[in-house]
PDB file of N, CA and C in Angstrom:
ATOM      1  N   UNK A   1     -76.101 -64.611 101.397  1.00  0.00           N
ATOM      2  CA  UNK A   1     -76.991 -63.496 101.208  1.00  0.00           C
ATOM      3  C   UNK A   1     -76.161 -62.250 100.929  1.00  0.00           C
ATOM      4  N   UNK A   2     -76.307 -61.338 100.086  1.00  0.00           N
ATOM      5  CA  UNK A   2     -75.649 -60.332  99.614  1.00  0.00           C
ATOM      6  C   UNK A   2     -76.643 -59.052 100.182  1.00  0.00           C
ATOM      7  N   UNK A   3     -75.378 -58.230 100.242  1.00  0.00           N
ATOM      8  CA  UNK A   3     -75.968 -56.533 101.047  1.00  0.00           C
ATOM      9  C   UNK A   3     -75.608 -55.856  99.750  1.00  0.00           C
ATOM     10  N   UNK A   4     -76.451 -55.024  99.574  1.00  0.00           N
ATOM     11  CA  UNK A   4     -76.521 -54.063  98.389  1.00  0.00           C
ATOM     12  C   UNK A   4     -75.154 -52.955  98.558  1.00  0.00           C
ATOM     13  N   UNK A   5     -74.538 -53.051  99.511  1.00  0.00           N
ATOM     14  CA  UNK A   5     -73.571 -51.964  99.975  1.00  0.00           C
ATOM     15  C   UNK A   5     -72.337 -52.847  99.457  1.00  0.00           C
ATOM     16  N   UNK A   6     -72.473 -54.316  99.844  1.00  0.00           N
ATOM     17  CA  UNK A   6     -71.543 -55.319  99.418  1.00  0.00           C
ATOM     18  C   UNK A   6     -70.954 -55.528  97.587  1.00  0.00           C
ATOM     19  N   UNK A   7     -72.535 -55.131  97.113  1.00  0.00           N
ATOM     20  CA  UNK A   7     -72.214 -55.540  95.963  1.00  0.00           C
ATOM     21  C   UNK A   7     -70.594 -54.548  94.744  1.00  0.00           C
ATOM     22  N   UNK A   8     -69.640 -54.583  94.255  1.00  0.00           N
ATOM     23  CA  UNK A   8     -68.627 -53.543  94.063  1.00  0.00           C
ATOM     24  C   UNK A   8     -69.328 -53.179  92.868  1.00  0.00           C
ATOM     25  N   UNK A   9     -69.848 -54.557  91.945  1.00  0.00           N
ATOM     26  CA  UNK A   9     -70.255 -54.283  90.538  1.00  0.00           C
ATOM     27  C   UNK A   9     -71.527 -53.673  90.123  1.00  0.00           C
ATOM     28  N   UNK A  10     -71.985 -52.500  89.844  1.00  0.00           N
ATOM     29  CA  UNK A  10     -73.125 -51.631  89.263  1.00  0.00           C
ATOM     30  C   UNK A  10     -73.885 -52.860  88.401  1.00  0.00           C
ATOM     31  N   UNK A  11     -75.290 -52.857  88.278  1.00  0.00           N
ATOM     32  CA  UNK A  11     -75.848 -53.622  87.248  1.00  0.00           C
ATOM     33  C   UNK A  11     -76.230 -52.602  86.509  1.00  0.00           C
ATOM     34  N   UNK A  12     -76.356 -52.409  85.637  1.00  0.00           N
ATOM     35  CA  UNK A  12     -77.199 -51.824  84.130  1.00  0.00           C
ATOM     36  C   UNK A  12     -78.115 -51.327  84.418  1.00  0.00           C
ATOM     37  N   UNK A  13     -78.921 -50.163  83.966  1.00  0.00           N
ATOM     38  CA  UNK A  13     -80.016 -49.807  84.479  1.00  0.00           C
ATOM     39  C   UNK A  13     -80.888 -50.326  83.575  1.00  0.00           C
ATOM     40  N   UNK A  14     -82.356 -50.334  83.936  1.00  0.00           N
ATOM     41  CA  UNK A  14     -83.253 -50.641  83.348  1.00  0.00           C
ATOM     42  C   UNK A  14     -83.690 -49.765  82.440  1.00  0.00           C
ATOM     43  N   UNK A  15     -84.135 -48.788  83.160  1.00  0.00           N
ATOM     44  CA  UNK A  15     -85.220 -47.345  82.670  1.00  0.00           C
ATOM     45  C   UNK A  15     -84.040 -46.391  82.144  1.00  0.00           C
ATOM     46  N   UNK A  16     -84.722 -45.782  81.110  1.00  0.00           N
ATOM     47  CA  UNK A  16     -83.966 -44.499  80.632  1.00  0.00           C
ATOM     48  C   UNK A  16     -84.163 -43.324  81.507  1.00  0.00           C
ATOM     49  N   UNK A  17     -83.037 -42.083  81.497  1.00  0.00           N
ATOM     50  CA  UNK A  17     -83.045 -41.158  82.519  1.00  0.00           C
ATOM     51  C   UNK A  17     -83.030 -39.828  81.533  1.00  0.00           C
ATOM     52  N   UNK A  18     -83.290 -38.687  82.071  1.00  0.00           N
ATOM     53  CA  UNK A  18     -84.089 -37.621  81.011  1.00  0.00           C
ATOM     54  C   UNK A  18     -83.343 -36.759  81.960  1.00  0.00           C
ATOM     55  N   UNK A  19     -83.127 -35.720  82.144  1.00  0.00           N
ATOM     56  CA  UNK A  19     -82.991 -34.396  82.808  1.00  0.00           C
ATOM     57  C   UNK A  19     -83.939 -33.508  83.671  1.00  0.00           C
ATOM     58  N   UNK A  20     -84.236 -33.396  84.696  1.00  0.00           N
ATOM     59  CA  UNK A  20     -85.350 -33.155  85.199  1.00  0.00           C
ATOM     60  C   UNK A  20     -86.320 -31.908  84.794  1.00  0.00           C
ATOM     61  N   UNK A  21     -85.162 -30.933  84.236  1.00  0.00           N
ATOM     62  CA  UNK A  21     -86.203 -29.630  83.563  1.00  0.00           C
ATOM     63  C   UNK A  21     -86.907 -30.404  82.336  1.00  0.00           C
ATOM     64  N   UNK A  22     -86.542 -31.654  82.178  1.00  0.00           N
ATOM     65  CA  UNK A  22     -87.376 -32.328  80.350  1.00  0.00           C
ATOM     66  C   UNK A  22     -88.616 -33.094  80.833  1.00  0.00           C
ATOM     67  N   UNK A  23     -88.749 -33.461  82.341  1.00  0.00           N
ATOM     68  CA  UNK A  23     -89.890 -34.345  83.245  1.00  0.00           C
ATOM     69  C   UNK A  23     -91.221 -33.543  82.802  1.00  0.00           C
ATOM     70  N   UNK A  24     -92.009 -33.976  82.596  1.00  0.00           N
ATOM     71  CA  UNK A  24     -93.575 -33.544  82.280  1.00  0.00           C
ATOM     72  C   UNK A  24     -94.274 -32.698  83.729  1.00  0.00           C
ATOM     73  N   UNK A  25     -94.540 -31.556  84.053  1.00  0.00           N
ATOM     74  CA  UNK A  25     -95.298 -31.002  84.634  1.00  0.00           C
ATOM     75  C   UNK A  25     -96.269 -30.791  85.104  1.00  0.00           C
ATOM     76  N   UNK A  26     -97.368 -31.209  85.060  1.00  0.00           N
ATOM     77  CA  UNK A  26     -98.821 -31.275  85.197  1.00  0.00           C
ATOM     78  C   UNK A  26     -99.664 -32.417  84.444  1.00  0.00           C
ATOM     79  N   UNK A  27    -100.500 -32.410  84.041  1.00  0.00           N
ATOM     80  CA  UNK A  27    -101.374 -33.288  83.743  1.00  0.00           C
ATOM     81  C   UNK A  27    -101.543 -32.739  82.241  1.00  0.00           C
ATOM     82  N   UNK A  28    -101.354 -32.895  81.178  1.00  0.00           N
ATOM     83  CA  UNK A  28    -101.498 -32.669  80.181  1.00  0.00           C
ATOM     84  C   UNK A  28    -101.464 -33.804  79.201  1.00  0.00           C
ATOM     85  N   UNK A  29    -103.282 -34.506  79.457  1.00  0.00           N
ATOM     86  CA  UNK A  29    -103.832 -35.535  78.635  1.00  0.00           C
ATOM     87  C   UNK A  29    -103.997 -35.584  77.644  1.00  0.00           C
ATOM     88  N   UNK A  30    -104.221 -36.260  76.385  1.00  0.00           N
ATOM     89  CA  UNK A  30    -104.526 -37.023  75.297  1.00  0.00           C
ATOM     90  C   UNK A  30    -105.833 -35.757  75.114  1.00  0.00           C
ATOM     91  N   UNK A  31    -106.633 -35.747  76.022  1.00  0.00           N
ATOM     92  CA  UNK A  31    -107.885 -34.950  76.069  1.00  0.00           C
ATOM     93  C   UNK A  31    -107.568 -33.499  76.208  1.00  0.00           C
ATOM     94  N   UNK A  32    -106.627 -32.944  76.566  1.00  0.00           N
ATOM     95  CA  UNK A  32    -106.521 -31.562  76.987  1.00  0.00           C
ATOM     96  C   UNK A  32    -107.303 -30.653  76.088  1.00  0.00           C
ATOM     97  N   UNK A  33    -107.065 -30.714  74.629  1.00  0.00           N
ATOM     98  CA  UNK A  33    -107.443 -29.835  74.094  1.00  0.00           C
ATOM     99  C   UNK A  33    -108.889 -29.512  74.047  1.00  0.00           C
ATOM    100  N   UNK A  34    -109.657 -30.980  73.685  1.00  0.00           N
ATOM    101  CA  UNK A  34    -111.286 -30.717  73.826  1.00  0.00           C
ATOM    102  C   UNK A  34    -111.008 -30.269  75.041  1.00  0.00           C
ATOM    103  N   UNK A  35    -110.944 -30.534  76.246  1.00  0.00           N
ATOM    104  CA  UNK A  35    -111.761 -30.148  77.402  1.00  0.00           C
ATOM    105  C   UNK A  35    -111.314 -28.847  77.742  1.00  0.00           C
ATOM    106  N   UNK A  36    -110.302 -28.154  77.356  1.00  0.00           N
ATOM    107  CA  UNK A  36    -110.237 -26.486  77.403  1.00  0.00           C
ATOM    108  C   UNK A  36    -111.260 -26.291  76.685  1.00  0.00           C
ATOM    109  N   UNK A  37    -111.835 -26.501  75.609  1.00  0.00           N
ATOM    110  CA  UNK A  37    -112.370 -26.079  74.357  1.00  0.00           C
ATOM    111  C   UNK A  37    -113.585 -26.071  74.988  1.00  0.00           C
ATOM    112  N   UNK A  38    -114.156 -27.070  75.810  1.00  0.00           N
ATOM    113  CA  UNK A  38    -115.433 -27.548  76.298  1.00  0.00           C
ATOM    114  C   UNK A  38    -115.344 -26.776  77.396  1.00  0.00           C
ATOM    115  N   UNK A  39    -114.871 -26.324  78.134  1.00  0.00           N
ATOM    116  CA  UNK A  39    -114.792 -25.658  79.340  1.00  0.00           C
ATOM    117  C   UNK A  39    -114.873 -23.945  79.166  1.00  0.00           C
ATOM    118  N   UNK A  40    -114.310 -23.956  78.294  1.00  0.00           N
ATOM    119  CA  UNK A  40    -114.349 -22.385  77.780  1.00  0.00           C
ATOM    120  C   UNK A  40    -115.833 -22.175  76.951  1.00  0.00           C
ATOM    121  N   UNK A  41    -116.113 -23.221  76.326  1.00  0.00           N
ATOM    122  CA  UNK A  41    -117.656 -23.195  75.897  1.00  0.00           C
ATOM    123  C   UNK A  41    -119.183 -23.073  77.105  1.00  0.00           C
ATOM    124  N   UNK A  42    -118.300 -23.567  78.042  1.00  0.00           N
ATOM    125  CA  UNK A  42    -119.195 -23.997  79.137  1.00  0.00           C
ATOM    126  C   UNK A  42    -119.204 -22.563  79.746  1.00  0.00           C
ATOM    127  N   UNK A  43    -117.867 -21.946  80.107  1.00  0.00           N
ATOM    128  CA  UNK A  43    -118.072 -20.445  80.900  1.00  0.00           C
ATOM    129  C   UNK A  43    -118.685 -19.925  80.329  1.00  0.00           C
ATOM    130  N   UNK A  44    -119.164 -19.771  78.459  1.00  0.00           N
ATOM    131  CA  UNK A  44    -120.146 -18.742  78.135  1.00  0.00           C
ATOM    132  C   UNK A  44    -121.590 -19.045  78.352  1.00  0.00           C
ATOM    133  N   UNK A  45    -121.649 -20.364  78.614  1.00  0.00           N
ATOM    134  CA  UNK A  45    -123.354 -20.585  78.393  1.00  0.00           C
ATOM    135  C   UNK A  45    -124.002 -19.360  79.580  1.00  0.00           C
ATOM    136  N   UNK A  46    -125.229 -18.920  79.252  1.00  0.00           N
ATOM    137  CA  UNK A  46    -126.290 -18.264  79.578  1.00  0.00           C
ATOM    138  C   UNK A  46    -126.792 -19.411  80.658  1.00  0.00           C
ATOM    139  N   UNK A  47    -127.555 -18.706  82.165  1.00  0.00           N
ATOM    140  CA  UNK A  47    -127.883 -19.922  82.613  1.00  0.00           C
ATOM    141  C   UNK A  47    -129.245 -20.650  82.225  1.00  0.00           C
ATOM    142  N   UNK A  48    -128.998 -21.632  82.432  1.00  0.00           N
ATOM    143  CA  UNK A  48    -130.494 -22.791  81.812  1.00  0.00           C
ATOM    144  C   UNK A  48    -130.135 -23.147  80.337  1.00  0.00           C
ATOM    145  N   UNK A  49    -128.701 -22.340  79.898  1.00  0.00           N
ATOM    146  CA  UNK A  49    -128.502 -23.240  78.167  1.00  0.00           C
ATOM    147  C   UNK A  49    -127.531 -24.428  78.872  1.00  0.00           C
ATOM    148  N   UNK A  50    -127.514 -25.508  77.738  1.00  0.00           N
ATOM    149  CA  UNK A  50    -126.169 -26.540  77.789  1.00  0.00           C
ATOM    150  C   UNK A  50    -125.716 -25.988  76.380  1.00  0.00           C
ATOM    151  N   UNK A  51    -124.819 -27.536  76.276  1.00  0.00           N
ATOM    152  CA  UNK A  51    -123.652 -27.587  75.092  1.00  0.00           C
ATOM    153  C   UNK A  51    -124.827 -28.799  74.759  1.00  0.00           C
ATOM    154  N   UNK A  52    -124.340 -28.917  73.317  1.00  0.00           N
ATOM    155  CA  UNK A  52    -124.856 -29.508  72.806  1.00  0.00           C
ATOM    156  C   UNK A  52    -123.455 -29.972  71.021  1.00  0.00           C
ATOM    157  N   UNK A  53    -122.716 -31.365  71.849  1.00  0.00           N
ATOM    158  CA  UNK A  53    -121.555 -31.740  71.266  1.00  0.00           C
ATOM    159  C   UNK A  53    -122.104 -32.746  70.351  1.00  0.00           C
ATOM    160  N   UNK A  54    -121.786 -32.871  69.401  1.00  0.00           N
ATOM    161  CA  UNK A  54    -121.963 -34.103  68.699  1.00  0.00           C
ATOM    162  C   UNK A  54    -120.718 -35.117  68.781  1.00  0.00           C
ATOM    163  N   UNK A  55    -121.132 -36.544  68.949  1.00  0.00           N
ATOM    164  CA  UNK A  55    -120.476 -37.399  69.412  1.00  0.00           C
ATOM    165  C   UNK A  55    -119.018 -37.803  68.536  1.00  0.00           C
ATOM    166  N   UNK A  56    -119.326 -37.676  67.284  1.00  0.00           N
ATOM    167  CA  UNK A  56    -118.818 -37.570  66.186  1.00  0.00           C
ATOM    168  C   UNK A  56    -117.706 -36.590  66.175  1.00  0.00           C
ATOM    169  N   UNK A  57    -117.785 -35.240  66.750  1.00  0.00           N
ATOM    170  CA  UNK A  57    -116.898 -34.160  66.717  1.00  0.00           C
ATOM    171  C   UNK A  57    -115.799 -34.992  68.373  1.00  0.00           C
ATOM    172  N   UNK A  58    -116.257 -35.972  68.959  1.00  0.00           N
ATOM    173  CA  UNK A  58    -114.855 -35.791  70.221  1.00  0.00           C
ATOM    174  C   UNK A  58    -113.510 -37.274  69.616  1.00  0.00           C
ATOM    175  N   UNK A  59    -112.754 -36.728  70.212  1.00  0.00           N
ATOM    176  CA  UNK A  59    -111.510 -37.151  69.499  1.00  0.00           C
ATOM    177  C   UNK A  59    -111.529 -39.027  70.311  1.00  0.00           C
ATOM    178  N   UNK A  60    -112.632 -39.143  71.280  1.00  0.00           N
ATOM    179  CA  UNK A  60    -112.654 -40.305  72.134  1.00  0.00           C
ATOM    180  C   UNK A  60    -113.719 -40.761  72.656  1.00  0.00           C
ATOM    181  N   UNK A  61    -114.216 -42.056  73.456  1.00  0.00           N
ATOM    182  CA  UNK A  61    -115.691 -42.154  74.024  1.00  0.00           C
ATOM    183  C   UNK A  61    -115.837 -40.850  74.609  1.00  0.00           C
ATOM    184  N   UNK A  62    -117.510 -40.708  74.636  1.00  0.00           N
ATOM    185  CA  UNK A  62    -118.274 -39.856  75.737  1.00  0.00           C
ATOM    186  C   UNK A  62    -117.787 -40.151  76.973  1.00  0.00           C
ATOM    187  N   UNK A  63    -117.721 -41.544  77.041  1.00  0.00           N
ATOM    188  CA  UNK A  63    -117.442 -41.669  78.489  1.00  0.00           C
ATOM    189  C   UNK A  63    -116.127 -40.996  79.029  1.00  0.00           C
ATOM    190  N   UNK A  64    -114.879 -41.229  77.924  1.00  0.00           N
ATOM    191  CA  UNK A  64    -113.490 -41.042  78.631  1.00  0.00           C
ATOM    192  C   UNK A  64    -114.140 -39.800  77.992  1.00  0.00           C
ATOM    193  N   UNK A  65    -114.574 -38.750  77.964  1.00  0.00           N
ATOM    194  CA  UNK A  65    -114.315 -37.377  77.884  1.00  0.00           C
ATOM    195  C   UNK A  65    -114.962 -37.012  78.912  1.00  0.00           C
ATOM    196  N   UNK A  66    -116.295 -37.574  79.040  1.00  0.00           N
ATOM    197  CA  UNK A  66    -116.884 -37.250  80.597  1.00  0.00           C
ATOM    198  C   UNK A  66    -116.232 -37.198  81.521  1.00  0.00           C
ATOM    199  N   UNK A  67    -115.602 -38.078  81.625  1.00  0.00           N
ATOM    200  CA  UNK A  67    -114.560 -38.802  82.759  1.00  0.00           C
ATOM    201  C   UNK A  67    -113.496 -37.039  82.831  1.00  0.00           C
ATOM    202  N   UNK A  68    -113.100 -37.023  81.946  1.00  0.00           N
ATOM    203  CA  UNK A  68    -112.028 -36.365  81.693  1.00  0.00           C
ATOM    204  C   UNK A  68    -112.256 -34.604  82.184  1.00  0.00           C
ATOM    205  N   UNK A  69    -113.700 -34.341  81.747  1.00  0.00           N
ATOM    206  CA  UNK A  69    -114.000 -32.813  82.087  1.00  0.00           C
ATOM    207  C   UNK A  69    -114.615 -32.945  83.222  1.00  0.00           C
ATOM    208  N   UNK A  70    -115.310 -34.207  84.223  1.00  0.00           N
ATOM    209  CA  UNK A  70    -115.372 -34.216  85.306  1.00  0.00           C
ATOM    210  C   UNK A  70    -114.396 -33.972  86.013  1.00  0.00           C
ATOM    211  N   UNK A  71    -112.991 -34.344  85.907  1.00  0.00           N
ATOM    212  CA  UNK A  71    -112.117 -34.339  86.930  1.00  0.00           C
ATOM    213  C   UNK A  71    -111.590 -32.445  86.327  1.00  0.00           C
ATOM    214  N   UNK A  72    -111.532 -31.891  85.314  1.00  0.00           N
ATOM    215  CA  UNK A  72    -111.059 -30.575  85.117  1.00  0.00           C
ATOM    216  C   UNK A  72    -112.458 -29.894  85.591  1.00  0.00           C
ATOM    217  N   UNK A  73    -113.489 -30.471  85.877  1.00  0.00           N
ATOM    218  CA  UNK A  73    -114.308 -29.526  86.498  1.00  0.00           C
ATOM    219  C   UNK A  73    -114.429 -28.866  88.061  1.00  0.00           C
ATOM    220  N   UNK A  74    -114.331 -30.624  88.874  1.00  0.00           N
ATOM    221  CA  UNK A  74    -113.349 -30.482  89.858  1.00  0.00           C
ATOM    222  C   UNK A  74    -112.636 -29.572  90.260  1.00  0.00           C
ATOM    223  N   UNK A  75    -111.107 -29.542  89.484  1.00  0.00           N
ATOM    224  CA  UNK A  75    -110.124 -28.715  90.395  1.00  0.00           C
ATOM    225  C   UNK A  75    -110.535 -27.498  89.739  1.00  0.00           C
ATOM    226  N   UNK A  76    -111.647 -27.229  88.989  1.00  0.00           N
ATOM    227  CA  UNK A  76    -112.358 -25.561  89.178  1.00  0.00           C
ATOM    228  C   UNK A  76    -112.891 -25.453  89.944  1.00  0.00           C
ATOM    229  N   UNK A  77    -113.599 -26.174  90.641  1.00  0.00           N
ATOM    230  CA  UNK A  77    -114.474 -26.089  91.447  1.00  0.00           C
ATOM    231  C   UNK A  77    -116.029 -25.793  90.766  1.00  0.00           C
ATOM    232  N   UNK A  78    -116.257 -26.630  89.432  1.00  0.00           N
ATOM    233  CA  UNK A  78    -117.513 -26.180  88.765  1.00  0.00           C
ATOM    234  C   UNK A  78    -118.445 -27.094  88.987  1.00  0.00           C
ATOM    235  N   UNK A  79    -119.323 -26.993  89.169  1.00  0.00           N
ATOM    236  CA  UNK A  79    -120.670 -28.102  88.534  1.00  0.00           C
ATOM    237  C   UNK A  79    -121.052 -28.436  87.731  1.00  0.00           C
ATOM    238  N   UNK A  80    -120.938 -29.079  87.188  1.00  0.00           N
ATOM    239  CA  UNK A  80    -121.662 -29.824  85.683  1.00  0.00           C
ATOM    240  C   UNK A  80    -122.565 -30.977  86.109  1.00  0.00           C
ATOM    241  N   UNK A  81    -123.569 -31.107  85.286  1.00  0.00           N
ATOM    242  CA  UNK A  81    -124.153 -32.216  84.492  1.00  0.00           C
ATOM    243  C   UNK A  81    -123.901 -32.463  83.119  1.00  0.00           C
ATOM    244  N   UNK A  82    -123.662 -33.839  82.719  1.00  0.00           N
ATOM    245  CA  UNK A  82    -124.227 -34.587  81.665  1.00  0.00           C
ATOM    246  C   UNK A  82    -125.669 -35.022  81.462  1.00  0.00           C
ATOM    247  N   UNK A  83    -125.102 -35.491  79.802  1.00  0.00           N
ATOM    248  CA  UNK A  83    -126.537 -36.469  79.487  1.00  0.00           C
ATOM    249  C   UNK A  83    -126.193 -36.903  78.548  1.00  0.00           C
ATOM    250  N   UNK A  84    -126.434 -37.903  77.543  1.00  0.00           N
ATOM    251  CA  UNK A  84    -126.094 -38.156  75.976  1.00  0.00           C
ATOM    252  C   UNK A  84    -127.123 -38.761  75.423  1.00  0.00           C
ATOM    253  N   UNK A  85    -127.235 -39.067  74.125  1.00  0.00           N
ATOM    254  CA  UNK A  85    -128.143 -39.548  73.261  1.00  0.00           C
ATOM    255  C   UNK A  85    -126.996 -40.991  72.440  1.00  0.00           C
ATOM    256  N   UNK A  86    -127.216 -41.230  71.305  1.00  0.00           N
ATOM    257  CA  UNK A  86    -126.812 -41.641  70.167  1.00  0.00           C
ATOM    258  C   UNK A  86    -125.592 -40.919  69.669  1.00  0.00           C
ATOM    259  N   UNK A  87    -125.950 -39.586  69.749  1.00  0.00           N
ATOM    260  CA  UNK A  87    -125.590 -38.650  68.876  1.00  0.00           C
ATOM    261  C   UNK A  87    -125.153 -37.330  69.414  1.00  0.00           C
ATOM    262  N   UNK A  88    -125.675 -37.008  70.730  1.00  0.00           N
ATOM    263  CA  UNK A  88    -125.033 -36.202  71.261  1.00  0.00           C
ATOM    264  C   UNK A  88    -124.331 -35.907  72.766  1.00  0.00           C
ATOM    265  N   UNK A  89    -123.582 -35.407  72.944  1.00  0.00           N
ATOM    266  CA  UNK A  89    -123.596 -35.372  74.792  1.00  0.00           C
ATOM    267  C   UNK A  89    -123.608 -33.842  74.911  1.00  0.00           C
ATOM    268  N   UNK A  90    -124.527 -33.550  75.934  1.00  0.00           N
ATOM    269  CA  UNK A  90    -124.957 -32.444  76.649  1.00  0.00           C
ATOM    270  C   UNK A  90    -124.109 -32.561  77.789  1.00  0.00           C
ATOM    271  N   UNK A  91    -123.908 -30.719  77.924  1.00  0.00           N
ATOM    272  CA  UNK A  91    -123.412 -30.537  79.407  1.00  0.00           C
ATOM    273  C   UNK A  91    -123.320 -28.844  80.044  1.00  0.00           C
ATOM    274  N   UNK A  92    -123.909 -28.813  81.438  1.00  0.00           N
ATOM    275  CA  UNK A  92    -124.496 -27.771  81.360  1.00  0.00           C
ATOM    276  C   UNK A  92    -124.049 -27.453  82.855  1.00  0.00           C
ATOM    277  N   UNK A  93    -124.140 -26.406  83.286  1.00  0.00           N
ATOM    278  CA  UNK A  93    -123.618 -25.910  84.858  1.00  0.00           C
ATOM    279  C   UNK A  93    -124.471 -26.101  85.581  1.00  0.00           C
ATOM    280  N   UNK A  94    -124.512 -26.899  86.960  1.00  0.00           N
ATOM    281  CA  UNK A  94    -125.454 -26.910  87.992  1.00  0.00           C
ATOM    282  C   UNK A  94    -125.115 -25.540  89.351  1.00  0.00           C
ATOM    283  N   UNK A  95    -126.252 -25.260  89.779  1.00  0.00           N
ATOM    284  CA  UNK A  95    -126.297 -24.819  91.285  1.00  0.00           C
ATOM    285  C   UNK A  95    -125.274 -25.866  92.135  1.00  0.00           C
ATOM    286  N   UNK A  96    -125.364 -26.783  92.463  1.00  0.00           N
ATOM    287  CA  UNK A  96    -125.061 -28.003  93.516  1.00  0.00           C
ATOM    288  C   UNK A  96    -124.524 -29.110  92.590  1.00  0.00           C
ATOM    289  N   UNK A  97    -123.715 -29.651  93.426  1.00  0.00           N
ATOM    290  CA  UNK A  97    -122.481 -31.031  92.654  1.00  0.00           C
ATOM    291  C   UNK A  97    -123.749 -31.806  92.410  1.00  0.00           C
ATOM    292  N   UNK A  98    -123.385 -32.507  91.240  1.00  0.00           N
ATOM    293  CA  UNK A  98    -124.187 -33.185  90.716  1.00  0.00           C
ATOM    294  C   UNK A  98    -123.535 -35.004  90.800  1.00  0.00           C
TER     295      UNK A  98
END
């Protein structure tokens, strides 16, 4: 049985190594850009308007974008609802977590 302290010879590394100021910082998804875009659309609505996105205009499913401005709604601390059609997904600020 061999002790890792035992061993004299280095093996090869597997993984490549980067510099730590070059390591990625935060969360900056595939999605980032719609969901600033959608979020900043969302702070102007008037209350009782939604958004009204066409499905066609997001760069990915409704779902992974839902997914995606749910969790940036989150660490705002905002409320949203959804809804979608065919053709569009709605989304609009609630009183209470939805």
């Amino acid at each position: 049985m061999s002790n890792y302290e035992d061993d004299p010879i280095p093996t090869p590394s597997k993984f490549q190594s980067i510099l730590q100021i070059d390591v990625p910082k935060g969360r900056d998804g595939k999605h980032k850009q719609i969901i600033v875009q959608l979020l900043n659309d969302i702070d102007q609505l008037s209350k009782g308007s939604a958004l009204k996105i066409p499905l066609s205009a997001l760069p990915d499913t409704k779902e992974n974008i839902r997914a995606a401005l749910s969790r940036a709604a989150r660490q705002k601390n905002l409320n949203l609802a959804t809804s979608s059609n065919d053709e569009f997904l709605y989304v609009w600020k609630t009183e209470e977590a939805s």
